[in-house]
Each structure stands twice: as structure tokens, then as C-alpha cells.
C-alpha atoms as a PDB file:
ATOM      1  CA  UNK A   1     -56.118   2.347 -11.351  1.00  0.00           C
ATOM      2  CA  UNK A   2     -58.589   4.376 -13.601  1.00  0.00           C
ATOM      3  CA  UNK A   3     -59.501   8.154 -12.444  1.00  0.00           C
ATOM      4  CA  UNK A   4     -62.780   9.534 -12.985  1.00  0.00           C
ATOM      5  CA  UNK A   5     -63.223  11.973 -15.500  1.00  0.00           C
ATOM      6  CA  UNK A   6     -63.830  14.414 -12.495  1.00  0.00           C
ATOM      7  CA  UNK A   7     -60.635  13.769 -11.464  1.00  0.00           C
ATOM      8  CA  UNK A   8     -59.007  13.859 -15.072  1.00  0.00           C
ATOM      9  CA  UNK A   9     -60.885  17.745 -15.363  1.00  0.00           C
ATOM     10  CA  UNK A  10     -59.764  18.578 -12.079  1.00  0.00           C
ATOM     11  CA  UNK A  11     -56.050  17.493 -12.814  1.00  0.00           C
ATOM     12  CA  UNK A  12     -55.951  19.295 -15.863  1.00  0.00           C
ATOM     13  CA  UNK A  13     -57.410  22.660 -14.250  1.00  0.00           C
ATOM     14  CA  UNK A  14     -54.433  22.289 -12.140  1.00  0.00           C
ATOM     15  CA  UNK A  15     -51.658  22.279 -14.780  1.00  0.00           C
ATOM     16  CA  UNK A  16     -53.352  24.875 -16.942  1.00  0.00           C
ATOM     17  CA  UNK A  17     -52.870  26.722 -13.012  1.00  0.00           C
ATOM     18  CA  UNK A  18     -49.200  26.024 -12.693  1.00  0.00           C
ATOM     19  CA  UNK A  19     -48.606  26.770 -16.417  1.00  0.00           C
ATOM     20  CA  UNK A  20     -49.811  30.001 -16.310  1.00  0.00           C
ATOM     21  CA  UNK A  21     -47.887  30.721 -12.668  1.00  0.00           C
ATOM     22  CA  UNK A  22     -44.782  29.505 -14.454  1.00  0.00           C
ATOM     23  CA  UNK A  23     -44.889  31.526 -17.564  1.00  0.00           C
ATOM     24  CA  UNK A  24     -46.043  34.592 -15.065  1.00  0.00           C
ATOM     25  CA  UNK A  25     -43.151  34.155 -12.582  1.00  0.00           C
ATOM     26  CA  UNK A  26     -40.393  33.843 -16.168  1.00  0.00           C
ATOM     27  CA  UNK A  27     -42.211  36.912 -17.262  1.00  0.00           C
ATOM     28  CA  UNK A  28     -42.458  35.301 -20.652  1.00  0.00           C
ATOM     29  CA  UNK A  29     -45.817  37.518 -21.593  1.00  0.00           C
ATOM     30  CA  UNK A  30     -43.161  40.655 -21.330  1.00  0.00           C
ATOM     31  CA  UNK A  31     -40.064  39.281 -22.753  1.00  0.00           C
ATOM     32  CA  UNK A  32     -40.842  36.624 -25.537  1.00  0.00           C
ATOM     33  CA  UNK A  33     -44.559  37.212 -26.296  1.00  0.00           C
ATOM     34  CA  UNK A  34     -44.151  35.175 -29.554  1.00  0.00           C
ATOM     35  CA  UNK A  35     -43.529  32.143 -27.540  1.00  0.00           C
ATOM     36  CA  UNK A  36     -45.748  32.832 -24.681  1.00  0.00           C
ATOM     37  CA  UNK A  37     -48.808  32.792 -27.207  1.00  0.00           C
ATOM     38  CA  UNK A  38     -47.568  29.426 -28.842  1.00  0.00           C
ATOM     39  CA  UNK A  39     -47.650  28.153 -25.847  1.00  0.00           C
ATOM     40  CA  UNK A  40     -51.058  29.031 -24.980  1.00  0.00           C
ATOM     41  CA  UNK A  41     -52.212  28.330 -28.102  1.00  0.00           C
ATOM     42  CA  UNK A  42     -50.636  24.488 -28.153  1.00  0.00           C
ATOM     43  CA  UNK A  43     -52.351  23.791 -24.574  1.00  0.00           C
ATOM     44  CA  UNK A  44     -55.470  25.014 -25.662  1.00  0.00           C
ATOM     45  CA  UNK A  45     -55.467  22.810 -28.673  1.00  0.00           C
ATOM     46  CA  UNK A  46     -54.222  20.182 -26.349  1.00  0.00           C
ATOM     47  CA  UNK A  47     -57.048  20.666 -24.223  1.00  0.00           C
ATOM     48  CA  UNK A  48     -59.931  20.609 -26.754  1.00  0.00           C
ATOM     49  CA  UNK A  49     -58.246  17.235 -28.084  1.00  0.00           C
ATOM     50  CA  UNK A  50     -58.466  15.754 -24.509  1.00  0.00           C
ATOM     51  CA  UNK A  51     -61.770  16.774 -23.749  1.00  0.00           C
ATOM     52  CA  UNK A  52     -62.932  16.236 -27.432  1.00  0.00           C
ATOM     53  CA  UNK A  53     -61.630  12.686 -26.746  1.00  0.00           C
ATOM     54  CA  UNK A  54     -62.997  12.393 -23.351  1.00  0.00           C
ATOM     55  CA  UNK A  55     -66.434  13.360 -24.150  1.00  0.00           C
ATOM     56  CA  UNK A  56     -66.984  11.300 -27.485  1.00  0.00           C
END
């Protein structure tokens, strides 16, 4: 089964959601705000690489 790119951009809103709910609720922005940034920083680049992918 193939999903639509809609679906794909939707899906990924979603996790970039719970990832940020997650790190809120572990208080990681407060106690280990090296981490917390690589971890932005890695989904973002993750993110540009999907879409740059997607979008080619």
C-alpha cells in the first residue's frame, strides 16, 4: 500500500507533535539542554532530507 504524500506530511507533523510532547513532559529543555537541541537539530535535518527527497 503506497500513502500519498499528504498523508506522508501529515504523519510526519504528527511525530514532530509527539516528539516535542515527549521531550516537554521529560523536561529535557530544563535538565539536559545539550541533548534536547541535538535532538531538534537531528529531526530537523531529518526532515529537510525527507522532504528534500520527497519533493525532487
Amino acid at each position: 500500500m503506497r500513502l500519498s504524500k499528504s498523508l506522508k506530511e501529515w504523519a510526519l507533523l504528527a511525530m514532530t507533535a509527539l516528539l516535542v510532547v515527549i521531550l516537554k513532559e521529560l523536561h529535557f529543555a530544563v535538565t539536559h539542554y545539550n541533548v534536547f537541541l541535538s535532538i531538534l537539530l537531528g529531526w530537523g535535518a531529518l526532515l529537510v532530507g525527507f522532504f528534500g527527497f520527497v519533493f525532487r
